[in-house]
PDB file of N, CA and C in Angstrom:
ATOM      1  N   UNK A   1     -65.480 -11.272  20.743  1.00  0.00           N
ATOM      2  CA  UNK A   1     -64.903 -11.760  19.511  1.00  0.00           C
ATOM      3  C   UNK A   1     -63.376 -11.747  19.570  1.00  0.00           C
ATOM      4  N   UNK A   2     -62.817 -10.613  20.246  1.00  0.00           N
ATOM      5  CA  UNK A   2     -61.450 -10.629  20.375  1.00  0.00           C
ATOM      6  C   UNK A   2     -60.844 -11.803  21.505  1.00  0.00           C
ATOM      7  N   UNK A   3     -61.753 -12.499  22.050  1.00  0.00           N
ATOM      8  CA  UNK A   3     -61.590 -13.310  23.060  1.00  0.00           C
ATOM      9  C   UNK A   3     -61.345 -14.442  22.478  1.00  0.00           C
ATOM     10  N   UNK A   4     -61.979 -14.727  21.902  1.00  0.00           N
ATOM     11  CA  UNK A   4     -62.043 -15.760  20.804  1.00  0.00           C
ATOM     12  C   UNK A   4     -61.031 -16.059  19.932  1.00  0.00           C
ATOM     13  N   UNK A   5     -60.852 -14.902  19.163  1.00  0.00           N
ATOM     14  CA  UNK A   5     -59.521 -14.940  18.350  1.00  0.00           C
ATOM     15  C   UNK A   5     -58.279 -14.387  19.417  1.00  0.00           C
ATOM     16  N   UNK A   6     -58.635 -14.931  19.925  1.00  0.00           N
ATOM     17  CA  UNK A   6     -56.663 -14.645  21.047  1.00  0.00           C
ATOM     18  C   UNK A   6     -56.547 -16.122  21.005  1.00  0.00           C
ATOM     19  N   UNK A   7     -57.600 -16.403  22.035  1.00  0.00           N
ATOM     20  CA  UNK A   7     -57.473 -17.900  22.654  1.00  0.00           C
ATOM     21  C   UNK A   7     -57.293 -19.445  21.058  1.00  0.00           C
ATOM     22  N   UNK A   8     -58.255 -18.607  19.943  1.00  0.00           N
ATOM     23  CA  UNK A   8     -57.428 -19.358  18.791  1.00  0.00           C
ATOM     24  C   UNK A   8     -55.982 -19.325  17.996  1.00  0.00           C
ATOM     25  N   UNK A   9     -55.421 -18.356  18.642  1.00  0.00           N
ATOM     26  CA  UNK A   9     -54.405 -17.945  18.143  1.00  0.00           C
ATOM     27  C   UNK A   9     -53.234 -19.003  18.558  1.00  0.00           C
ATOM     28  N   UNK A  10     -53.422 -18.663  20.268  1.00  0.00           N
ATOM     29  CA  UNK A  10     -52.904 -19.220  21.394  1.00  0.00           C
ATOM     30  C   UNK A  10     -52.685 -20.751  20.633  1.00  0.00           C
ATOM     31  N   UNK A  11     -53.886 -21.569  20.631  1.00  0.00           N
ATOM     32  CA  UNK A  11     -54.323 -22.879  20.466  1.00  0.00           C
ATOM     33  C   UNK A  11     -53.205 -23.558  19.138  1.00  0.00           C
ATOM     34  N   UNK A  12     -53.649 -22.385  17.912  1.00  0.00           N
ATOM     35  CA  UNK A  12     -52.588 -22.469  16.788  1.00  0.00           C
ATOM     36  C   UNK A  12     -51.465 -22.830  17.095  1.00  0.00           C
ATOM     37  N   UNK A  13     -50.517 -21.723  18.259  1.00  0.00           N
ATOM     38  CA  UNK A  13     -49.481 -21.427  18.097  1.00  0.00           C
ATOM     39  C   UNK A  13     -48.933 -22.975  18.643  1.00  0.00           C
ATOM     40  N   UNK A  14     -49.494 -23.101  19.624  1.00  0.00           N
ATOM     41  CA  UNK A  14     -49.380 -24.751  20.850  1.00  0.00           C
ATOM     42  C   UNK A  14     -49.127 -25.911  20.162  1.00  0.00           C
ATOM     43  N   UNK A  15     -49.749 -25.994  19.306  1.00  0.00           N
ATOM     44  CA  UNK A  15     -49.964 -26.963  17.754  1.00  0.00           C
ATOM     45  C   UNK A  15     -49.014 -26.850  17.213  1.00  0.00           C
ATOM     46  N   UNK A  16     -48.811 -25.901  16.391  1.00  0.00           N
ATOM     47  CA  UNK A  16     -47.730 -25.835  15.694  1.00  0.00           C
ATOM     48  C   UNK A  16     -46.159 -26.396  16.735  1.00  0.00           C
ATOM     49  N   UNK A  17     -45.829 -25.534  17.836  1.00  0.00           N
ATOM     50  CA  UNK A  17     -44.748 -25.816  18.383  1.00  0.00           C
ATOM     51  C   UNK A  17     -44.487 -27.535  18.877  1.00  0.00           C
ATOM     52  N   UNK A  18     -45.764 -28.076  19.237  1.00  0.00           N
ATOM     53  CA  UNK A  18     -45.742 -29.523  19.715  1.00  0.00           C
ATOM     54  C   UNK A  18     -45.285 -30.329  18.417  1.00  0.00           C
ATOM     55  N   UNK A  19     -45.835 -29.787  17.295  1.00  0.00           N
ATOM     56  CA  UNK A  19     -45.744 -30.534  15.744  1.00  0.00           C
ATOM     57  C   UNK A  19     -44.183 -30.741  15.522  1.00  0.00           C
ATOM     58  N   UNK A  20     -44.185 -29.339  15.732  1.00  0.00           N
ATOM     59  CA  UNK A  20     -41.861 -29.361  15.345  1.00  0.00           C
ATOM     60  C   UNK A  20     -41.406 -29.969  16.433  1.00  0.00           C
ATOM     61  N   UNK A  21     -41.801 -30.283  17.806  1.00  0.00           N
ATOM     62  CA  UNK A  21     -41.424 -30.763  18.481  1.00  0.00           C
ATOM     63  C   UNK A  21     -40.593 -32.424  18.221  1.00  0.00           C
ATOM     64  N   UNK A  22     -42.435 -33.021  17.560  1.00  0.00           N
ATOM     65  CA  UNK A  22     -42.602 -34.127  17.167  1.00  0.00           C
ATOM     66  C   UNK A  22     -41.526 -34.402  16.015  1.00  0.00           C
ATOM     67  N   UNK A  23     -41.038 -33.495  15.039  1.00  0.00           N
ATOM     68  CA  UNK A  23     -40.579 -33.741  14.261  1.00  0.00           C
ATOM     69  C   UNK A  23     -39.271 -34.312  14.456  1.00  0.00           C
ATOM     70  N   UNK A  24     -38.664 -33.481  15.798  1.00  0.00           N
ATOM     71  CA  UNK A  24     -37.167 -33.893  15.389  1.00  0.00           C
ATOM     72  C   UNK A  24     -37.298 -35.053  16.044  1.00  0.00           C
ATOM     73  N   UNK A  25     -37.926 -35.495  16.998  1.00  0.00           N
ATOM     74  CA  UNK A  25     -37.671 -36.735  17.938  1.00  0.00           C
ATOM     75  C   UNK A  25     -37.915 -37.788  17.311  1.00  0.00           C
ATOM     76  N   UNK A  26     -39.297 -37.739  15.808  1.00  0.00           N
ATOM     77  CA  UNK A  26     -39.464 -38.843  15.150  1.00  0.00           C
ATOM     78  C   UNK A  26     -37.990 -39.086  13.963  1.00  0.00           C
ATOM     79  N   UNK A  27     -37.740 -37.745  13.462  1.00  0.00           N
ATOM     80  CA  UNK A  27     -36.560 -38.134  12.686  1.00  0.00           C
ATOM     81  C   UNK A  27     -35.183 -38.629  13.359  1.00  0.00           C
ATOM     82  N   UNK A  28     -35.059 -38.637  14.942  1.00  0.00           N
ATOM     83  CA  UNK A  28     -34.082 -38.815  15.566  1.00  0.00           C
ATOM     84  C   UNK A  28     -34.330 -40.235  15.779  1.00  0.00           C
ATOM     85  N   UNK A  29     -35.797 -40.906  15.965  1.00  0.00           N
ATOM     86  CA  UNK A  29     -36.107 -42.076  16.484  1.00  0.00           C
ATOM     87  C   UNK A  29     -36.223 -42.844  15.061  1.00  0.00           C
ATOM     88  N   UNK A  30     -35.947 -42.475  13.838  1.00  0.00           N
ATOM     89  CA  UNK A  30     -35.657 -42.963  12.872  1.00  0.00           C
ATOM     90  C   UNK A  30     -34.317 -43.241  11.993  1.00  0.00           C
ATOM     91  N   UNK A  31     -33.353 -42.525  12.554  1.00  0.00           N
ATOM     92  CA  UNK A  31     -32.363 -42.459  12.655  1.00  0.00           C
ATOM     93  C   UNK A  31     -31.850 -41.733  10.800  1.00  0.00           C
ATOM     94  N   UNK A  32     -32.324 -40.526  10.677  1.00  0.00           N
ATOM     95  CA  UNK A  32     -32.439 -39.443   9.512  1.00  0.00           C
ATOM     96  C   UNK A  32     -31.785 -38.656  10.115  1.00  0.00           C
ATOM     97  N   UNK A  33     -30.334 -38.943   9.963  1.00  0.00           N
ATOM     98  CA  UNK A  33     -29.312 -38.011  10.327  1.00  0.00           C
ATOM     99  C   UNK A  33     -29.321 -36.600   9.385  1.00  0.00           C
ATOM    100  N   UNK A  34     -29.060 -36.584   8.398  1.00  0.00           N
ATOM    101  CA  UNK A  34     -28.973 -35.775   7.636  1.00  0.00           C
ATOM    102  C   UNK A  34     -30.325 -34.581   7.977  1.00  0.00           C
ATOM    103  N   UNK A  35     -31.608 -35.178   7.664  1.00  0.00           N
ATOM    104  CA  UNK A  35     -33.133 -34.323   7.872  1.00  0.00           C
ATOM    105  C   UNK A  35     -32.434 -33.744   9.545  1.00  0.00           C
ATOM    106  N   UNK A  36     -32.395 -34.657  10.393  1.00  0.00           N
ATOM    107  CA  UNK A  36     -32.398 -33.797  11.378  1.00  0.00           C
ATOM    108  C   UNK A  36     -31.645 -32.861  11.477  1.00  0.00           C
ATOM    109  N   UNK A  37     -30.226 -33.007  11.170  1.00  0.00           N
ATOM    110  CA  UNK A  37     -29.098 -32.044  11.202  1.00  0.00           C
ATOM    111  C   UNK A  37     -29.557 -30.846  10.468  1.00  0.00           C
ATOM    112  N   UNK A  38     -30.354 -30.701   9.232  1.00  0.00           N
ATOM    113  CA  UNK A  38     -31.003 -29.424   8.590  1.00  0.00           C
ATOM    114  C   UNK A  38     -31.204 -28.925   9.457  1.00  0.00           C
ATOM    115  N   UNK A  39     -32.376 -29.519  10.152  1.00  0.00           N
ATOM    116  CA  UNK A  39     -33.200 -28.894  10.976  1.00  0.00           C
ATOM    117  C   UNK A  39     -32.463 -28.252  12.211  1.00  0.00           C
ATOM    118  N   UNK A  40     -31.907 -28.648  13.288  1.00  0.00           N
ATOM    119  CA  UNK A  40     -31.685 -28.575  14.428  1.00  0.00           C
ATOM    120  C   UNK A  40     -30.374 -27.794  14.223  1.00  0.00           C
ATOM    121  N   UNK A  41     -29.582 -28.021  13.222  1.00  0.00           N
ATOM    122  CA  UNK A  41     -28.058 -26.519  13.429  1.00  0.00           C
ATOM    123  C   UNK A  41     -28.990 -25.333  12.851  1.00  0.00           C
ATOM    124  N   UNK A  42     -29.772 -25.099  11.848  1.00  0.00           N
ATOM    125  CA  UNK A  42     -29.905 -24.005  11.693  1.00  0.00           C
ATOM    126  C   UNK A  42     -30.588 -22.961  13.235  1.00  0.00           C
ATOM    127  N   UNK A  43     -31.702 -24.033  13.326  1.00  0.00           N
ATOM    128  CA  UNK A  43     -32.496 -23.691  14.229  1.00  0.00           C
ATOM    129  C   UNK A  43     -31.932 -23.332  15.653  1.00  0.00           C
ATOM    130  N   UNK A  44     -30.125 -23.989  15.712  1.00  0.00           N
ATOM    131  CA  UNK A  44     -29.729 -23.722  16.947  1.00  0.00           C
ATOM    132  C   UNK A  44     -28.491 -22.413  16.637  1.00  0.00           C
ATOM    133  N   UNK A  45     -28.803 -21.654  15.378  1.00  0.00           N
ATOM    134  CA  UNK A  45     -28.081 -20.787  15.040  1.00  0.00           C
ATOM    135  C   UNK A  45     -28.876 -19.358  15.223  1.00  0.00           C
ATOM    136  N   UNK A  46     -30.517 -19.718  14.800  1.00  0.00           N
ATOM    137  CA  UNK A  46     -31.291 -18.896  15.235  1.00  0.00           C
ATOM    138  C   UNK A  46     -31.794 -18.497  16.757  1.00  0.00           C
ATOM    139  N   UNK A  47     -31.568 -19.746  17.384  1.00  0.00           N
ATOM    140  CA  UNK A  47     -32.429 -19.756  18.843  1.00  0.00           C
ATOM    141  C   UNK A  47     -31.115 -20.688  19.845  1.00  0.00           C
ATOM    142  N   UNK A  48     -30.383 -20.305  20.198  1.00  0.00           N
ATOM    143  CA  UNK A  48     -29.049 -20.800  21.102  1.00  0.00           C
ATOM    144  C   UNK A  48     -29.701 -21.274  22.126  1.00  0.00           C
ATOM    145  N   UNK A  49     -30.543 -21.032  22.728  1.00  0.00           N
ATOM    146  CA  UNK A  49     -30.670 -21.360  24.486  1.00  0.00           C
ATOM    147  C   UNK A  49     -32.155 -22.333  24.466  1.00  0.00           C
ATOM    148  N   UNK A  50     -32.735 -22.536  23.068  1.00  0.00           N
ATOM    149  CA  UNK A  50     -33.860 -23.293  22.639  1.00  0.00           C
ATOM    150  C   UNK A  50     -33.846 -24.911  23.369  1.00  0.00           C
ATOM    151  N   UNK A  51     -34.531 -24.751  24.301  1.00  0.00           N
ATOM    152  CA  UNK A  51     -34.324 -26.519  25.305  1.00  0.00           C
ATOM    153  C   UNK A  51     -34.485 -27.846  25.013  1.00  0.00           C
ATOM    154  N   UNK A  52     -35.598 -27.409  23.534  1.00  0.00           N
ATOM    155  CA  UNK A  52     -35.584 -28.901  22.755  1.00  0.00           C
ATOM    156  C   UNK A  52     -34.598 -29.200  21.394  1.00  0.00           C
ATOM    157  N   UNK A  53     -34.218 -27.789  21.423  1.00  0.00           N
ATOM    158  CA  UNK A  53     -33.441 -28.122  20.187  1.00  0.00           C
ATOM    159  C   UNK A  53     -32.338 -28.523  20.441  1.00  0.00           C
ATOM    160  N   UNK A  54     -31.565 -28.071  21.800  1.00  0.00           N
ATOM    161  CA  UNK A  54     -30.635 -28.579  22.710  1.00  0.00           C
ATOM    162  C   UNK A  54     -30.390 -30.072  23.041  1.00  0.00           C
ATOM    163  N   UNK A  55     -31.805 -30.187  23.231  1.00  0.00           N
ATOM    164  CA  UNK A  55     -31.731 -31.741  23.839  1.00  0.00           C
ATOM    165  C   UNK A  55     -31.509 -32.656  22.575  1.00  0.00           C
ATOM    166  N   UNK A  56     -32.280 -32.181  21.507  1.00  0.00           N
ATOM    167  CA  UNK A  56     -32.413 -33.261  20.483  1.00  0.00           C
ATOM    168  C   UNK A  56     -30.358 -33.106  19.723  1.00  0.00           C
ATOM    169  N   UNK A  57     -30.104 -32.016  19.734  1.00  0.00           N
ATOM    170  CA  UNK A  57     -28.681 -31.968  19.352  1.00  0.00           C
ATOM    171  C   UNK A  57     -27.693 -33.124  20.518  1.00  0.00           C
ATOM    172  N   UNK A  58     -28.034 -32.533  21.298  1.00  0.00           N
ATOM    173  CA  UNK A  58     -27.246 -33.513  22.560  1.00  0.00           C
ATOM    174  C   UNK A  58     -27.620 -34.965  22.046  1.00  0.00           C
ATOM    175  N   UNK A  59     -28.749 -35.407  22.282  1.00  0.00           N
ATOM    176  CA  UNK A  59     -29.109 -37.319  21.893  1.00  0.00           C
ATOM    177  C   UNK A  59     -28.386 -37.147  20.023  1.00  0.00           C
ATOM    178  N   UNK A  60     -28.427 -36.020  19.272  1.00  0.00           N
ATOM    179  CA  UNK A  60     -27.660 -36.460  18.134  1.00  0.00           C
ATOM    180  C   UNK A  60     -26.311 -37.207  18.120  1.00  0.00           C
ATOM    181  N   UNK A  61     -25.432 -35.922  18.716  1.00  0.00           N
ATOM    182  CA  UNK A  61     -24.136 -35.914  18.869  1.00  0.00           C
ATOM    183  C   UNK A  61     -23.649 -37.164  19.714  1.00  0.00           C
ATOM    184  N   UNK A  62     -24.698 -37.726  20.778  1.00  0.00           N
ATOM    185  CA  UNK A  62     -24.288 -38.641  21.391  1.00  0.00           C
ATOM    186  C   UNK A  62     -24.648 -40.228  21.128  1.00  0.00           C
ATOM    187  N   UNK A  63     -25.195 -40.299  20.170  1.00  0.00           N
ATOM    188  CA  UNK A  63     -25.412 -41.629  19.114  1.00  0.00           C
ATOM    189  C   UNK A  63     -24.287 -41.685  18.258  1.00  0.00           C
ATOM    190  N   UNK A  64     -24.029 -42.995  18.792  1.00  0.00           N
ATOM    191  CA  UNK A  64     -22.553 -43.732  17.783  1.00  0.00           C
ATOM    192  C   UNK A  64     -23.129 -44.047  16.372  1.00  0.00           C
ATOM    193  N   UNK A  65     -24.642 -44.063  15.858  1.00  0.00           N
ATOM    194  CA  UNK A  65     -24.933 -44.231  14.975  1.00  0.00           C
ATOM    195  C   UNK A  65     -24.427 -43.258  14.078  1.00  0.00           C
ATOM    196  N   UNK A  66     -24.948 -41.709  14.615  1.00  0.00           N
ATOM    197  CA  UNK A  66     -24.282 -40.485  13.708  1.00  0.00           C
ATOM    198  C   UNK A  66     -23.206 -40.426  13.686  1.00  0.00           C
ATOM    199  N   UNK A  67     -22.663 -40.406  11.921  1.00  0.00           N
ATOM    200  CA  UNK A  67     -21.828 -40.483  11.475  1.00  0.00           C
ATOM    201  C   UNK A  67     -20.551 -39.044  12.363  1.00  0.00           C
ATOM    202  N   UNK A  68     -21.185 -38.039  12.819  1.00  0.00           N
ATOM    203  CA  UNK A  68     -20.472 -36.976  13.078  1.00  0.00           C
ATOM    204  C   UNK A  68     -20.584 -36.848  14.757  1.00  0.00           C
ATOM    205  N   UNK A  69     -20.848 -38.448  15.259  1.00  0.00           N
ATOM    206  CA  UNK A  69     -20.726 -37.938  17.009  1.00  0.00           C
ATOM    207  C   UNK A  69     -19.830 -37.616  17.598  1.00  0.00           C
ATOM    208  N   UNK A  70     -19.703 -36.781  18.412  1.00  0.00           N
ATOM    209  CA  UNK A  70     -19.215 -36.167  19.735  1.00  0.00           C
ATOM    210  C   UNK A  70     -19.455 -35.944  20.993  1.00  0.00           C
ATOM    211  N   UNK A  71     -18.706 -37.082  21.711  1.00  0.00           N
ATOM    212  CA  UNK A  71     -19.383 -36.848  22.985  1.00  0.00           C
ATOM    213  C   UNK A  71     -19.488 -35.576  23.813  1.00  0.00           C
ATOM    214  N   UNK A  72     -18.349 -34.826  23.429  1.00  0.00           N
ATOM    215  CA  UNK A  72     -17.905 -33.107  23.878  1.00  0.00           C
ATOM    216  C   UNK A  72     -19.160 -32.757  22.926  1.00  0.00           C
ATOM    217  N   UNK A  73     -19.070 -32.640  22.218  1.00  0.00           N
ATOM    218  CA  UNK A  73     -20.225 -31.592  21.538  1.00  0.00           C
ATOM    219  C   UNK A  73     -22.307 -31.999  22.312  1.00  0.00           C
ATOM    220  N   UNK A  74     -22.012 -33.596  22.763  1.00  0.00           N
ATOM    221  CA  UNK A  74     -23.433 -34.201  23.331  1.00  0.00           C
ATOM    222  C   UNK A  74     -23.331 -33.578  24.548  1.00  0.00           C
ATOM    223  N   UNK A  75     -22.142 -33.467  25.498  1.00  0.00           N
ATOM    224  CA  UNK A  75     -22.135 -33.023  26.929  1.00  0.00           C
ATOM    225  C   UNK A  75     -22.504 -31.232  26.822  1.00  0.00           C
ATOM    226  N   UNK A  76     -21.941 -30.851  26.243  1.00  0.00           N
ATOM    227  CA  UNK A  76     -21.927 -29.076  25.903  1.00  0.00           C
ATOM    228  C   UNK A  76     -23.720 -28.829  25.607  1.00  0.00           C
ATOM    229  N   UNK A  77     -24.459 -29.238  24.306  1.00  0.00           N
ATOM    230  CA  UNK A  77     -25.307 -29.498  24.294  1.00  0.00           C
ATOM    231  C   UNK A  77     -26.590 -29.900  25.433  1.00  0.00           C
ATOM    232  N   UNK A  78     -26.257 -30.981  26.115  1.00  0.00           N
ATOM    233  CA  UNK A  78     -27.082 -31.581  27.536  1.00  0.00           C
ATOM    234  C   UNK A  78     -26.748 -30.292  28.511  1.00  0.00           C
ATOM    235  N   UNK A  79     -25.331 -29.805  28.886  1.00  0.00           N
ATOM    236  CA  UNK A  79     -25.754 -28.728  30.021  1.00  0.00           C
ATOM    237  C   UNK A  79     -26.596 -27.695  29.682  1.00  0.00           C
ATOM    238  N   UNK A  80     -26.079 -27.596  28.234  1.00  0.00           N
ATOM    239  CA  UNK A  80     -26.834 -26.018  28.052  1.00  0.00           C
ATOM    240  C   UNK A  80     -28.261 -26.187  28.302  1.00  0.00           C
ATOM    241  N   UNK A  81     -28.707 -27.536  27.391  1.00  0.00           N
ATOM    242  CA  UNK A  81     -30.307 -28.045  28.095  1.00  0.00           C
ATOM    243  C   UNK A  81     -30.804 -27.601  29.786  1.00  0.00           C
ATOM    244  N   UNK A  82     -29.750 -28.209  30.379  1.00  0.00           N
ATOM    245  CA  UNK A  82     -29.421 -28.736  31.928  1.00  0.00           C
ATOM    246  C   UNK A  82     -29.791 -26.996  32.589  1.00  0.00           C
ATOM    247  N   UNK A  83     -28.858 -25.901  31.982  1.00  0.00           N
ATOM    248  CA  UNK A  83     -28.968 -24.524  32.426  1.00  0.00           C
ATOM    249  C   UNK A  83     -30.075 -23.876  31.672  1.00  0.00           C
ATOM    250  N   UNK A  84     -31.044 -23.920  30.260  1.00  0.00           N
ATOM    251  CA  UNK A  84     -31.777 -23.165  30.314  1.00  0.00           C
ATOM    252  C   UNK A  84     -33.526 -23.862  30.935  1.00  0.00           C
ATOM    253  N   UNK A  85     -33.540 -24.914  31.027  1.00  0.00           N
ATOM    254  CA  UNK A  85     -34.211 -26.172  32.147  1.00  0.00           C
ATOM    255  C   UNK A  85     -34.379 -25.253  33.534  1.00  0.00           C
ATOM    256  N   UNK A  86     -33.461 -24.950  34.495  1.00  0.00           N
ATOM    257  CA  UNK A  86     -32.891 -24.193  35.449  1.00  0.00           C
ATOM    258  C   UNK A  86     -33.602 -23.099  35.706  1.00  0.00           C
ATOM    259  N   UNK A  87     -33.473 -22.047  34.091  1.00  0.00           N
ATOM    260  CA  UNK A  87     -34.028 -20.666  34.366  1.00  0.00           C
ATOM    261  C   UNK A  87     -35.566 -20.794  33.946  1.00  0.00           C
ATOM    262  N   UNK A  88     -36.370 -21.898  33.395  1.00  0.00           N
ATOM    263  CA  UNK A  88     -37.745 -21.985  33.326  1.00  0.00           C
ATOM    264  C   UNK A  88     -38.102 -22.299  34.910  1.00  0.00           C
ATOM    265  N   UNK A  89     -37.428 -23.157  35.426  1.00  0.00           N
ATOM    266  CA  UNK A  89     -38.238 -23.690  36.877  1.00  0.00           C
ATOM    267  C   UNK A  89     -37.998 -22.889  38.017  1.00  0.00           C
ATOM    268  N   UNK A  90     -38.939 -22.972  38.660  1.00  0.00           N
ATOM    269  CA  UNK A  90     -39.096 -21.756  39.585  1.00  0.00           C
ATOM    270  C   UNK A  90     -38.098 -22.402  40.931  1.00  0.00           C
TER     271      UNK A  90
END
């Protein structure tokens, strides 16, 4: 029974993370500057070295659409992607 409820836990957790995943890339591919920016500074205030939240900040900052781009702030963003990318792969 405890086997069971791990491996559902597990399953939950997978779900959930793919879901927020989905979120910022659809609000990024919709171009909801504002929704995303909620999302992705707080989240990169809580979790700094976070690889998707990185990436999706980087493609923010580096769209001439957003009103607040920076290509320095898209490049800073992409390495940090680039270096915590690095320490997952073997």
């Amino acid at each position: 029974m405890k086997r069971i409820a791990t491996i559902l836990s597990v399953l939950f957790l997978m779900v959930n993370v793919t879901v927020a995943q989905e979120s910022y890339y659809s609000l990024y591919k919709s171009n909801e500057w504002e929704k995303l920016e909620k999302k992705v500074v707080p989240g990169l205030q809580k979790q700094p070295h976070d690889v998707v939240l990185n990436h999706v900040a980087g493609k923010m900052y580096s769209n001439e659409a957003y009103s607040k781009h920076s290509y320095d702030k898209a490049y800073s963003y992409f390495l940090t992607t680039k270096n915590e990318l690095s320490k997952l792969s073997p």
